[in-house]
Protein backbone atom coordinates (compact mmCIF):
# COMPACT_ATOMS: atom_id res chain seq x y z
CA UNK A 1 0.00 0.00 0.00
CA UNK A 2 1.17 3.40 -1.11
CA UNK A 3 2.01 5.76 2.16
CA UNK A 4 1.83 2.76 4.67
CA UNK A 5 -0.21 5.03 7.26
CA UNK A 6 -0.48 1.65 9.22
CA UNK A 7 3.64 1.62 10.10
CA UNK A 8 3.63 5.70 10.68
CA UNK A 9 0.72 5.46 13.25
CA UNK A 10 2.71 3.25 15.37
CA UNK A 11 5.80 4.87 14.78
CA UNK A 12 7.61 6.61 17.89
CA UNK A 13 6.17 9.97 18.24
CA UNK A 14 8.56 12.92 18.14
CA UNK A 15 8.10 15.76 21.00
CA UNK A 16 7.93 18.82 17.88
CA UNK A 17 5.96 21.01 20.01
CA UNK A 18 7.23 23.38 22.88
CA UNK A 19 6.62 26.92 23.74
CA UNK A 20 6.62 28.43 20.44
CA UNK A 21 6.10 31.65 21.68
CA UNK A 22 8.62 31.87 24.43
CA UNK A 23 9.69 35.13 25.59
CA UNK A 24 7.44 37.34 23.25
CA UNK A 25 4.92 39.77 24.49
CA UNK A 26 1.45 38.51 24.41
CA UNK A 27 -0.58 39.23 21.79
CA UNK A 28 -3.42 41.61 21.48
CA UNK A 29 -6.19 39.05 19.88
CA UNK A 30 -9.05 41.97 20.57
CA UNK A 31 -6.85 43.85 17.58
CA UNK A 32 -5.05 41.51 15.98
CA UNK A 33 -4.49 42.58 12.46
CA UNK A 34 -2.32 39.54 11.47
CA UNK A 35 -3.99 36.44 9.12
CA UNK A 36 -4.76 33.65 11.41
CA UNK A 37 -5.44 30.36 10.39
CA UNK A 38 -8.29 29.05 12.43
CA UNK A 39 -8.04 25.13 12.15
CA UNK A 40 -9.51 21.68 12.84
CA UNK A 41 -8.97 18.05 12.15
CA UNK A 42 -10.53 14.95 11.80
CA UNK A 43 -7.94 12.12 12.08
CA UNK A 44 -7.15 8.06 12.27
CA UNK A 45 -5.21 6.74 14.91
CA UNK A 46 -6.08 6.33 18.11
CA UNK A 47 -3.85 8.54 20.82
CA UNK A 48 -5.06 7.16 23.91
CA UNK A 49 -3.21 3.58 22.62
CA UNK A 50 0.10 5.27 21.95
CA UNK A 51 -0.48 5.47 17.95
CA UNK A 52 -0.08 8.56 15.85
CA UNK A 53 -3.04 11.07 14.61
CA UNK A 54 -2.64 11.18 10.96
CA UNK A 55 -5.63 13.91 9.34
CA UNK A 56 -8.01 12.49 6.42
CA UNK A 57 -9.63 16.31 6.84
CA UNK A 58 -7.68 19.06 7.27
CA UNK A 59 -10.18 22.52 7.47
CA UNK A 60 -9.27 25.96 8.48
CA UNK A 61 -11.15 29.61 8.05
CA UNK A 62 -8.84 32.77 7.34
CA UNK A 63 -9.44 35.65 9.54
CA UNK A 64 -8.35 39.04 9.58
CA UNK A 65 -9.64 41.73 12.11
CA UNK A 66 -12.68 39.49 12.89
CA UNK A 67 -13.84 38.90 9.46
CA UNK A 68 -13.98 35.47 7.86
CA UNK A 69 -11.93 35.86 4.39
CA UNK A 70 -11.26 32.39 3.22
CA UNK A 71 -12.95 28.74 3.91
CA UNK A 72 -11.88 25.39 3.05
CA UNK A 73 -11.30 21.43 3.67
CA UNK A 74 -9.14 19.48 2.48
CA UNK A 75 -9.50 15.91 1.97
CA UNK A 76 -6.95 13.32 2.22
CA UNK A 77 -7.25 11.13 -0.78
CA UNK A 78 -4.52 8.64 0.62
CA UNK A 79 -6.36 7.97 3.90
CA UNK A 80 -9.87 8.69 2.74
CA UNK A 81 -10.39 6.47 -0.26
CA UNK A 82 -8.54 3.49 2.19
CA UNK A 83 -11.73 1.49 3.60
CA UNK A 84 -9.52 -0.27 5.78
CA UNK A 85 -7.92 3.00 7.15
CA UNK A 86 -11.08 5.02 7.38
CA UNK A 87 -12.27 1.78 10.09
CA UNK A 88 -10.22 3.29 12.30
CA UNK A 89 -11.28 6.81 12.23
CA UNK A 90 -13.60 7.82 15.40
CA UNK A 91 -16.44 9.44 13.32
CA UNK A 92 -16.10 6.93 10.33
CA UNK A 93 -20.02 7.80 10.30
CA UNK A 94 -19.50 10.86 8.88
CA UNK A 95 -18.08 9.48 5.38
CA UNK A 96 -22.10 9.95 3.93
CA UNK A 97 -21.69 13.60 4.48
CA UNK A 98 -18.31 14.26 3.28
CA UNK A 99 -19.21 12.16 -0.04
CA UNK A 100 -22.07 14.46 -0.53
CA UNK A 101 -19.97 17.97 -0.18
CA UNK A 102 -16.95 16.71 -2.10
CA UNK A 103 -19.66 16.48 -5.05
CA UNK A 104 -21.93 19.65 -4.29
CA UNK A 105 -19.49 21.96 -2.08
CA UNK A 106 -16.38 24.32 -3.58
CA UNK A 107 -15.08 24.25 -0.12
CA UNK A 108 -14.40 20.35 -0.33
CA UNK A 109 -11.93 19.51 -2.00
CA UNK A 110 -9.95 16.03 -2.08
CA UNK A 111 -6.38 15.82 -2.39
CA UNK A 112 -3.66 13.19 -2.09
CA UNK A 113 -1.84 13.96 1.03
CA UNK A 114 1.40 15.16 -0.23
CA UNK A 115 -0.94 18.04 -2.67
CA UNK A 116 -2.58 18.65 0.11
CA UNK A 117 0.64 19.86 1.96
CA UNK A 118 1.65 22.07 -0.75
CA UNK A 119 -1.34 23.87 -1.47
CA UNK A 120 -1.20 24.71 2.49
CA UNK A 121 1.82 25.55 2.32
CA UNK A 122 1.56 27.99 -0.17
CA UNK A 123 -1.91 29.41 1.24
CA UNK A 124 0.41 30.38 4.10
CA UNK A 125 2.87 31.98 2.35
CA UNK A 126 1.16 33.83 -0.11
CA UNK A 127 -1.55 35.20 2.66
CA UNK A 128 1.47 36.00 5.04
CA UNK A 129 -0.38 33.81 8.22
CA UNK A 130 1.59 33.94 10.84
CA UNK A 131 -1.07 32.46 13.97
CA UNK A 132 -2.60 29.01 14.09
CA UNK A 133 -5.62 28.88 16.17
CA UNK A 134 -7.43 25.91 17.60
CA UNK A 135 -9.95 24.66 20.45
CA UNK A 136 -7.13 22.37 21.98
CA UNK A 137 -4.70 23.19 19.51
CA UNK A 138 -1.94 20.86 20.40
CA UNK A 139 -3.91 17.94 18.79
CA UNK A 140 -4.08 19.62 15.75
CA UNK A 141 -1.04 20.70 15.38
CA UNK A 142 0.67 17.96 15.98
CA UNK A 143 -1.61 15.42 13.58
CA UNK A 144 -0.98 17.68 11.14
CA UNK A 145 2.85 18.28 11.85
CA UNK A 146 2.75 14.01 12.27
CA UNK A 147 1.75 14.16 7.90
CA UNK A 148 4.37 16.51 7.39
CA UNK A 149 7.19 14.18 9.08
CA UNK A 150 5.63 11.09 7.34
CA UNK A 151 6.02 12.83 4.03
CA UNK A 152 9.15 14.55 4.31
CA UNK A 153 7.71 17.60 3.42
CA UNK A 154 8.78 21.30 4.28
CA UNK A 155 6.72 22.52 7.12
CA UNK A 156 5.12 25.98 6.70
CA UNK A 157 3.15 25.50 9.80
CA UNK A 158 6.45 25.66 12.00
CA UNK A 159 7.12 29.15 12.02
CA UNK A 160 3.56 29.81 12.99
CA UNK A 161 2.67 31.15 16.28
CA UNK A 162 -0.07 28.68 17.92
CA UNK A 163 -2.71 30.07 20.22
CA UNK A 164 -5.35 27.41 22.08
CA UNK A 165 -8.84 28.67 22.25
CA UNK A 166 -9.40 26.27 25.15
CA UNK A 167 -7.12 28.16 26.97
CA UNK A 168 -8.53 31.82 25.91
CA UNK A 169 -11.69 30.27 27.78
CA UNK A 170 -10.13 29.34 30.95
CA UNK A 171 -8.36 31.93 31.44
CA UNK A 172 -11.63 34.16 31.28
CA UNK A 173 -13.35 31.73 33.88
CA UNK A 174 -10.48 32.36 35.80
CA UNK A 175 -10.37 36.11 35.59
CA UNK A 176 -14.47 36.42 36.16
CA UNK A 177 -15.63 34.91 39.29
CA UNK A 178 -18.68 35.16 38.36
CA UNK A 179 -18.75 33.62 34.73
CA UNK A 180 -16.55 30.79 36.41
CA UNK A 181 -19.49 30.20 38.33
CA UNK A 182 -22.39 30.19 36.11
CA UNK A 183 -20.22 27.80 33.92
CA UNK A 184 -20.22 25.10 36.53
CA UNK A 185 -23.06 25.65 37.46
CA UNK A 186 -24.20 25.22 33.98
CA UNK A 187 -22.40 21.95 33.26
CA UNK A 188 -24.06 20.73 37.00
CA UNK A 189 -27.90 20.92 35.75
CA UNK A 190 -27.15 19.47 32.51
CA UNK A 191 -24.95 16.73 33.81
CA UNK A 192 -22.22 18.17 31.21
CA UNK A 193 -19.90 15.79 33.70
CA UNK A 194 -17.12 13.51 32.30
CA UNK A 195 -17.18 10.17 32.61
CA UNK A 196 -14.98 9.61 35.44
CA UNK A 197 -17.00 12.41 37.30
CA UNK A 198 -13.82 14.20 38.47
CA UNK A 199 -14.10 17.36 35.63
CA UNK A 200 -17.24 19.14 34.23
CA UNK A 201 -17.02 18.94 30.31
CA UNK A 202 -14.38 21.79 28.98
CA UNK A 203 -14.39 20.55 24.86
CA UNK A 204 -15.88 22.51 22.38
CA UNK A 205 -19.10 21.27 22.26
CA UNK A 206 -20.11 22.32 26.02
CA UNK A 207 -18.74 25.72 25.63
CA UNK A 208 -20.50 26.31 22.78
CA UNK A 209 -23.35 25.50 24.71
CA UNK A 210 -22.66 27.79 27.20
CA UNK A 211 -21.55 30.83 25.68
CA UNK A 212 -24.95 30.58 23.28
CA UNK A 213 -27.47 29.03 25.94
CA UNK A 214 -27.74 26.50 23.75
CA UNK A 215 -28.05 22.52 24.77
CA UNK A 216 -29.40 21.15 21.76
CA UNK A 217 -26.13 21.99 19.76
CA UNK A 218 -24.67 18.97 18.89
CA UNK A 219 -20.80 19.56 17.37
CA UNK A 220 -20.59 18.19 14.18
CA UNK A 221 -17.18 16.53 14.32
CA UNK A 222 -16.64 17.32 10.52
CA UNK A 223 -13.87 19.73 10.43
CA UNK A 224 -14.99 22.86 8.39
CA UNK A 225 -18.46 22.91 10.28
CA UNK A 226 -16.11 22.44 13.74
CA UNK A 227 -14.10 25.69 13.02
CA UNK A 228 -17.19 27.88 12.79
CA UNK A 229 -18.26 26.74 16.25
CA UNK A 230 -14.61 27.38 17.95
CA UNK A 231 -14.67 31.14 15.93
CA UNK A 232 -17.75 31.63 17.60
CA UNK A 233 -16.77 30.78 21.15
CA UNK A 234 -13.59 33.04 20.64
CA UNK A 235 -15.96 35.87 19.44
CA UNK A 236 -18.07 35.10 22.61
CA UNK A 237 -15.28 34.89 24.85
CA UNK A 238 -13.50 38.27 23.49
CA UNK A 239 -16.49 40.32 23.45
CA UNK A 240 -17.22 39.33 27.41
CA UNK A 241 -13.87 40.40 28.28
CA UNK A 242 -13.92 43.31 26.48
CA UNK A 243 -17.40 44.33 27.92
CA UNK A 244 -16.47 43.68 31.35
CA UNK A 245 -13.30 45.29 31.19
CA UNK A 246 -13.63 48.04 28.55
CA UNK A 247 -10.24 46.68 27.69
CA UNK A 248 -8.43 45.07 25.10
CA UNK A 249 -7.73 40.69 25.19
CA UNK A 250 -3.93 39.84 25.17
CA UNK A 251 -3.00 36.27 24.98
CA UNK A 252 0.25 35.37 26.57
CA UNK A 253 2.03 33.18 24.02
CA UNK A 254 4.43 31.48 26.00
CA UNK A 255 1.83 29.71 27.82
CA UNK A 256 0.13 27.35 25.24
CA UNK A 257 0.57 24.54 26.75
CA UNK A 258 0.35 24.66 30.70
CA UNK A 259 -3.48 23.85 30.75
CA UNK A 260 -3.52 20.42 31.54
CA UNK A 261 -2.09 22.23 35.16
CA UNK A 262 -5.35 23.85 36.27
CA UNK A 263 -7.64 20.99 34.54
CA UNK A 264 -7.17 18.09 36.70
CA UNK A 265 -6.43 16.98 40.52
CA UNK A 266 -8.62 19.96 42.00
CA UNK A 267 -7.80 22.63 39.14
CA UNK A 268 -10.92 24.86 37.95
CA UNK A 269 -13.22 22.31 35.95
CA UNK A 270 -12.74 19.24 38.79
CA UNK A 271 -16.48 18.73 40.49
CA UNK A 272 -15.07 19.21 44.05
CA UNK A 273 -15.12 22.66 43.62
CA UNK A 274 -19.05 22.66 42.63
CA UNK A 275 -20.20 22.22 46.26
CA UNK A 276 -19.66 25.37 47.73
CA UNK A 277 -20.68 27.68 44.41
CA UNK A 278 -24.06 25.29 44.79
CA UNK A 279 -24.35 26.11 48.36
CA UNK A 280 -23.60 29.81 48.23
CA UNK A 281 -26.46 29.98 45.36
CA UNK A 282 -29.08 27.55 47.20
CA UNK A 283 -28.60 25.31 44.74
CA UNK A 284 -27.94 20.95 44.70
């Protein structure tokens, strides 16, 4: 088989990822003029057995001052039209739906997975993009860096500057006592709990819920449709500080990836901090 994704997934994973922005002054993301790349993936490979992401859809949005410019997904021909690889992609039931946009949809387009690097690539050259933006964006990142390895393929996406949107929201639960509050709270009455009942739900979906009072949104795990919904909980997140404050957002770039810190073992989303927020509002 052509591109043996079934040897790279297993293949020792390579730490590529530190503190990209280390040592530069945070970024003001209230008036950021730069391009961004806001992206998502949907991958095979299974992380939580030791194997490698690889992306079968990589989609991103282009923003510039808050305004959507550019939308696309990419296919991966090379995983995509594999049967036996697609059986090992989580949301494998989404195939119907990307069959039907590749033949209806200008923003579908499949690609074999070394065409697929280039045209990136060259989207971020030619549109000068120098952030990368994701909800958790050390999964994407990386599944997308692990392609460019497998390939051999100059990596663009290197010399970008990542920012997690996962992180923009806990930092503003932090800051606001009170939003901090009504988010747990939120996540308590509509048992948005994870499975091992130690965290209320932090992903995507359940802030989307949140900032738009919203629990029948469902995320659609697709990756084009899964951008809009992480623009929109930035937008949320950024106007709330800004309306509180009267001040402008900066995001401190040399601290992308220190979340897991304040997630788990009595950080800000672990249930043992509920109790008392229930009690001081009369609530069980």
């Amino acid at each position: 088989m052509k591109n043996n994704y079934f040897i790279a997934m297993n293949s020792k994973t390579l730490s590529t990822l530190g503190k990209r922005g280390k040592g530069l002054a945070p970024l003001n993301l209230s008036k950021a003029k730069r391009n961004f790349l806001l992206v998502d993936t949907e991958t095979i490979g299974d992380i939580t057995k030791g194997e490698k992401a690889f992306p079968y859809d990589i989609s991103f949005i282009n923003v510039k001052s808050r305004v959507i410019n550019y939308k696309k997904s990419y296919i991966n021909k090379d995983i995509y039209d594999n049967k036996y690889l697609m059986e090992s992609a989580f949301y494998k039931n989404k195939i119907p739906f990307y069959n039907e946009k590749l033949a209806s949809d200008k923003d579908y387009q499949k690609l074999s997975d070394i065409e697929l690097l280039l045209e990136l690539n060259d989207f971020i050259k030619q549109n000068g993009i120098k952030y990368f933006l994701a909800f958790n964006v050390k999964f994407d990142y990386n599944s997308i860096n692990n392609l460019y390895e497998k390939l051999g393929v100059k990596n663009e996406f290197k010399r970008l500057y990542v920012i997690d949107i996962w992180k923009v929201c806990s930092d503003m639960l932090k800051m606001f006592p009170k939003l901090y509050e009504s988010y747990m709270i939120f996540c308590h009455k509509n048992n948005l709990i994870t499975d091992s009942q130690c965290n209320v739900r932090s992903n995507a979906e359940t802030f989307n819920r949140f900032v738009n009072n919203d629990l029948t949104f469902i995320e659609s795990h697709t990756g084009l449709e899964d951008t809009l919904c992480e623009y929109n909980i930035l937008l949320k997140m950024l106007w709330y500080y800004e309306n509180q404050t009267g001040q402008d957002y900066y995001y401190k770039l040399d601290s992308v990836f220190n979340p897991q810190g304040f997630t788990f073992k009595g950080g800000i989303f672990n249930t043992t901090n509920l109790p008392p927020i229930l009690k001081k509002y009369g609530l069980s």
